[in-house]
N, C-alpha and C. Protein backbone atom coordinates (compact mmCIF):
# COMPACT_ATOMS: atom_id res chain seq x y z
N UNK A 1 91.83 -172.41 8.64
CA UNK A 1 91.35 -171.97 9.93
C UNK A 1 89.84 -172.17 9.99
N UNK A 2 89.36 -172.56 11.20
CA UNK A 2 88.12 -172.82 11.63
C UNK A 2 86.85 -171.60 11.28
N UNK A 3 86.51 -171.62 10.49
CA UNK A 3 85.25 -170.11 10.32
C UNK A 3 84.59 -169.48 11.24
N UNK A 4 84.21 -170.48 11.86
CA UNK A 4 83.57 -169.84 13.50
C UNK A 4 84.63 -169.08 14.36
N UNK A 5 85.51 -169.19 14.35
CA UNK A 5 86.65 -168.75 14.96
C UNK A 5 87.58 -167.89 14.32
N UNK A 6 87.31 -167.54 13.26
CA UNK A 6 88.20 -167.12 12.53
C UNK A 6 87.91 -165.48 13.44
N UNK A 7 86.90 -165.11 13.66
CA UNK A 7 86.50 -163.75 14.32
C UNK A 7 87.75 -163.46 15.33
N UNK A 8 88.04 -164.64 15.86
CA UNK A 8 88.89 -164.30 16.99
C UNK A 8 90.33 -163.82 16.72
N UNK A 9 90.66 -163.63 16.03
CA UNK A 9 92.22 -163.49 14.84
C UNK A 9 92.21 -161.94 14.07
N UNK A 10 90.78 -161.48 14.23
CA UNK A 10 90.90 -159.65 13.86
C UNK A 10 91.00 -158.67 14.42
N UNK A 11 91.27 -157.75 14.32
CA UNK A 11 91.25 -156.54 15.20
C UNK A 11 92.33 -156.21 14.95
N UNK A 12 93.01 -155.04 16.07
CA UNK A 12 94.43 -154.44 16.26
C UNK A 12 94.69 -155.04 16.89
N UNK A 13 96.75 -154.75 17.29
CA UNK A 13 97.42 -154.73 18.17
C UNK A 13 96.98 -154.16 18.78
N UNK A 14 96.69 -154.35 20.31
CA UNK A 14 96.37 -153.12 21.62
C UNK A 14 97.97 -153.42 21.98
N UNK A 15 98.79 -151.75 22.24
CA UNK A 15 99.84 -151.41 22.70
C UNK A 15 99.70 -149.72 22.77
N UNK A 16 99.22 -149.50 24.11
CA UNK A 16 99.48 -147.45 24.43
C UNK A 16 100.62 -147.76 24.97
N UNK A 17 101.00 -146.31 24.37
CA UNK A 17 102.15 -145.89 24.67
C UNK A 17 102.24 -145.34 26.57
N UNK A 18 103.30 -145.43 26.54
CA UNK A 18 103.35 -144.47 28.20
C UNK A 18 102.76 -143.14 27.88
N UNK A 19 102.28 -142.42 29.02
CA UNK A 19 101.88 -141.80 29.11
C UNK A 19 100.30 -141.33 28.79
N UNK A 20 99.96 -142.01 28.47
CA UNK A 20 98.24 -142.05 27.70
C UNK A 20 97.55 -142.82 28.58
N UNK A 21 96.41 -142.45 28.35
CA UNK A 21 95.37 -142.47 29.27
C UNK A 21 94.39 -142.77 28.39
N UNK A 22 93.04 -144.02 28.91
CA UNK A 22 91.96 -144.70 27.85
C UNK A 22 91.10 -143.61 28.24
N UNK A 23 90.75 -142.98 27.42
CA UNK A 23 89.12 -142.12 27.50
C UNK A 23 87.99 -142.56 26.72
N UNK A 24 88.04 -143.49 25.94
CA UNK A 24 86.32 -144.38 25.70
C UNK A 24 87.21 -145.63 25.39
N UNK A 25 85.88 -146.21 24.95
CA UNK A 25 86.00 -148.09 25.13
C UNK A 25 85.07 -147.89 23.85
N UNK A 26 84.69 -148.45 23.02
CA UNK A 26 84.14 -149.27 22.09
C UNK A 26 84.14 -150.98 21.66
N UNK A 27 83.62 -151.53 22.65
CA UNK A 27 83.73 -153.30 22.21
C UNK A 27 82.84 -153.78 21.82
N UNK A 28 81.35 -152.99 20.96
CA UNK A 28 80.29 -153.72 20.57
C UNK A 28 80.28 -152.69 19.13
N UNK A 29 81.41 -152.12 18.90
CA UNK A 29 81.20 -152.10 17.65
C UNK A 29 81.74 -153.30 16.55
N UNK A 30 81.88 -152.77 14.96
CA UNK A 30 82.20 -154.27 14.36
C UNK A 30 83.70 -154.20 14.25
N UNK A 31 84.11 -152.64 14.77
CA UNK A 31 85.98 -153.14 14.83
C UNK A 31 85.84 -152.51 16.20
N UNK A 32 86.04 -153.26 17.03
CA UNK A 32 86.24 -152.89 18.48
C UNK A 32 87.31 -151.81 18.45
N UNK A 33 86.99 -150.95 19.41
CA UNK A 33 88.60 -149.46 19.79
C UNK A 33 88.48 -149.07 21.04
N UNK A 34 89.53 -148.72 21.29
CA UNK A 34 89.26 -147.02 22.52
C UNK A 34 90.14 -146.33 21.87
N UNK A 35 89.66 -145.35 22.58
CA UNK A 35 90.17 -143.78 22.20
C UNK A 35 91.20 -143.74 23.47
N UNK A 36 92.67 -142.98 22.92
CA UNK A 36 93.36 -142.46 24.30
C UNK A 36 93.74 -140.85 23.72
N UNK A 37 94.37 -140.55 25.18
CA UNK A 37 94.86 -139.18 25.08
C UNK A 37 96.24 -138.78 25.79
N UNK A 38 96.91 -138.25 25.54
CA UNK A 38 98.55 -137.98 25.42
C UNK A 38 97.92 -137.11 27.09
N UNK A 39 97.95 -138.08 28.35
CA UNK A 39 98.08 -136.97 29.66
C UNK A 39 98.95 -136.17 29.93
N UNK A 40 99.94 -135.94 29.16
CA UNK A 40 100.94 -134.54 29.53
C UNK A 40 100.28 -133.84 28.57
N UNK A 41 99.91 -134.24 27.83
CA UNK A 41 98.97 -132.80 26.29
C UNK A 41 97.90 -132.82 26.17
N UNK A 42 97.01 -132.54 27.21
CA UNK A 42 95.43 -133.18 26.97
C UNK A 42 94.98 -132.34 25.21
N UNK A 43 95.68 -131.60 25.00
CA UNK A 43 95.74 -130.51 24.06
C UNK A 43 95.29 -131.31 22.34
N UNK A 44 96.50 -132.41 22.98
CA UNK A 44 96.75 -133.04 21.69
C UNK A 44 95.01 -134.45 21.20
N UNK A 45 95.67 -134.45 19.92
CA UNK A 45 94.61 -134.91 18.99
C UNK A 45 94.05 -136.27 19.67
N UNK A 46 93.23 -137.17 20.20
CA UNK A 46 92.69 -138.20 21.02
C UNK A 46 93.09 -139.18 19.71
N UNK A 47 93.37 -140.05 19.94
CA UNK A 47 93.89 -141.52 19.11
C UNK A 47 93.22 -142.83 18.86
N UNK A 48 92.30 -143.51 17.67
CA UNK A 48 91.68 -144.39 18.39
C UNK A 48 92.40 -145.47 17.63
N UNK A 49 92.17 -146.87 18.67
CA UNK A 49 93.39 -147.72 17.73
C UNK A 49 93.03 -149.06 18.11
N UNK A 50 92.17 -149.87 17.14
CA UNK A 50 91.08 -151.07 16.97
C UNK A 50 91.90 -152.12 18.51
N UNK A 51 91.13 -153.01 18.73
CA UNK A 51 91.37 -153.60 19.36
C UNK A 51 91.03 -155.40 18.91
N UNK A 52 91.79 -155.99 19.36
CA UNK A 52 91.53 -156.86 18.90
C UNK A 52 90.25 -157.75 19.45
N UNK A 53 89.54 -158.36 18.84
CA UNK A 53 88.55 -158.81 19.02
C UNK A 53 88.12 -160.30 20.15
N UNK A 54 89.20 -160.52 19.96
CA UNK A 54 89.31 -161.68 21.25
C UNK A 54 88.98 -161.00 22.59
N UNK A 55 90.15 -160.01 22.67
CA UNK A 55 89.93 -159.20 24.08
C UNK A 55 88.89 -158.37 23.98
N UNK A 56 88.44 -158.02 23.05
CA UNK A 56 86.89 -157.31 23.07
C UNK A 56 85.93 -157.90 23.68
N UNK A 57 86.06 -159.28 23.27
CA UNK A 57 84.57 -160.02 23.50
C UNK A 57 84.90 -160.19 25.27
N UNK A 58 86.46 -160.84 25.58
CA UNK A 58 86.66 -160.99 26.66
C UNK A 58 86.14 -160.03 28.07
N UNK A 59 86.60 -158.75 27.35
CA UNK A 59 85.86 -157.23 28.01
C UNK A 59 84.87 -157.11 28.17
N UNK A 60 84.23 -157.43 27.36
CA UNK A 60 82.85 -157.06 27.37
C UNK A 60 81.65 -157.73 28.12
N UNK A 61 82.56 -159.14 28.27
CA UNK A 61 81.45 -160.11 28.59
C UNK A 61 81.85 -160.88 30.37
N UNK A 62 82.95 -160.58 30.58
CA UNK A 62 83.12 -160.16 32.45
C UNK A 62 83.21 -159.23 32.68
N UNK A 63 82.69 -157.91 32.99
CA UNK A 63 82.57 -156.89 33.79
C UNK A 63 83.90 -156.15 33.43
N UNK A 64 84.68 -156.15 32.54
CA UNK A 64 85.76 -155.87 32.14
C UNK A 64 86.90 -156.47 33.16
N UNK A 65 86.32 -157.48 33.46
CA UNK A 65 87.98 -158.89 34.31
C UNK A 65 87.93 -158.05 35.39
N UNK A 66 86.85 -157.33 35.96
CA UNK A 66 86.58 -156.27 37.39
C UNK A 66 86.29 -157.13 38.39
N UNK A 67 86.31 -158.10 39.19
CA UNK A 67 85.10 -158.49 40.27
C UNK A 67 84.54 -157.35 41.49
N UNK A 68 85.41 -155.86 41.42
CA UNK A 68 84.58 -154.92 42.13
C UNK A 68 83.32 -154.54 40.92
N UNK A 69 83.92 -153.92 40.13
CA UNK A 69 82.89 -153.45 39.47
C UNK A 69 81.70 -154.44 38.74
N UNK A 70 81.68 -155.70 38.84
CA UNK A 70 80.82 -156.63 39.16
C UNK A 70 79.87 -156.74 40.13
N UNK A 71 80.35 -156.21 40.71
CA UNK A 71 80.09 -156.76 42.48
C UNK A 71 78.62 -155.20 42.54
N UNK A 72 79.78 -154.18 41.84
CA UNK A 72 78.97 -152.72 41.76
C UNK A 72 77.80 -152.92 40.56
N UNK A 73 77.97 -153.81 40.12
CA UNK A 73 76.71 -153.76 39.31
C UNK A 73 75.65 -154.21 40.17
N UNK A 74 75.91 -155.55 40.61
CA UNK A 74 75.04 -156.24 41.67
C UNK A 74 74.07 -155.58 42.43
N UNK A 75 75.34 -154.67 43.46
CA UNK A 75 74.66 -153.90 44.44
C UNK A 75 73.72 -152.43 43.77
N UNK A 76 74.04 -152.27 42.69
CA UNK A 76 72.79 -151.05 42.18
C UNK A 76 71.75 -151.66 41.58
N UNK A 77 71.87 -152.92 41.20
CA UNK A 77 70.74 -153.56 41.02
C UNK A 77 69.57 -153.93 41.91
N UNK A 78 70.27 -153.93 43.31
CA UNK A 78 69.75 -154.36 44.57
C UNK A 78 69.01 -153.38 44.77
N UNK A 79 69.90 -152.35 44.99
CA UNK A 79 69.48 -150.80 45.62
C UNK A 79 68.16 -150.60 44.45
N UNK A 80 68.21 -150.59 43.30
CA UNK A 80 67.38 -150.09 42.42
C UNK A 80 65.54 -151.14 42.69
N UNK A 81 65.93 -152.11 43.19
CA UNK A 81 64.90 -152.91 43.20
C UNK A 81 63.65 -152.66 44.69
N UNK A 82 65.01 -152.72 45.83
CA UNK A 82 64.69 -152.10 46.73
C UNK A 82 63.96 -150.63 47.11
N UNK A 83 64.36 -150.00 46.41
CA UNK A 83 63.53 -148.68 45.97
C UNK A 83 62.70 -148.59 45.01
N UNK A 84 62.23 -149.46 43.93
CA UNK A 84 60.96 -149.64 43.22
C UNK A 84 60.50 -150.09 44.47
N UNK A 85 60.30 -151.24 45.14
CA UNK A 85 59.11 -151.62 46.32
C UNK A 85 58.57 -150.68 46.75
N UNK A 86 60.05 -149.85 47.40
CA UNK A 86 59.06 -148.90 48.53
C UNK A 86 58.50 -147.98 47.60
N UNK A 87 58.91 -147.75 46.67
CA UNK A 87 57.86 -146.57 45.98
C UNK A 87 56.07 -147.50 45.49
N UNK A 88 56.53 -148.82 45.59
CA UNK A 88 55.21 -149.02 44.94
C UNK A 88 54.23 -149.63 46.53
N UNK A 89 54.86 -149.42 47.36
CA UNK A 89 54.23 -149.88 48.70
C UNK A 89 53.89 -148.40 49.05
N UNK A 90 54.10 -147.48 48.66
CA UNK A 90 53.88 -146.12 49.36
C UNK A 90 55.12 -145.55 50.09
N UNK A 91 56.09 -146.58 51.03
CA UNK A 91 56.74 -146.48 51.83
C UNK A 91 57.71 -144.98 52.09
């Protein structure tokens, strides 16, 4: 197998079960994970379970395959820029 590529071939199986729900993301660590949680037992113990690294990088590097939440980055970028001016115009 190709060395440069070989990265792409580690990680976990990603498979939640029904009923679970993702409560963090980790894709810039060196074993990518999320954490889930049993939504009928919020009670119960949170689970974290590697992800594989292909779809990590994939995640990480479009907006998580979002084009809203893309789109929402955009527009707070806008907004954020737009409101440095007027603060530095006095406005």
């Amino acid at each position: 197998m190709n060395d440069r590529l070989d990265w792409q071939h580690k990680g976990g199986v990603l498979d939640i079960p029904d009923r679970h729900f993702v409560y963090n993301v980790n894709f810039d660590a060196d074993e990518p994970y999320i954490t889930i949680v049993d939504a009928e037992d919020p009670h119960t113990e949170e689970k974290k379970m590697l992800v594989p690294k292909s779809l990590a990088y994939y995640l990480s590097t479009h907006a998580c395959g979002s084009r809203k939440m893309m789109e929402n980055f955009i527009e707070q970028g806008r907004h954020e820029v737009r409101v440095g001016f007027q603060r530095l115009l006095g406005l």
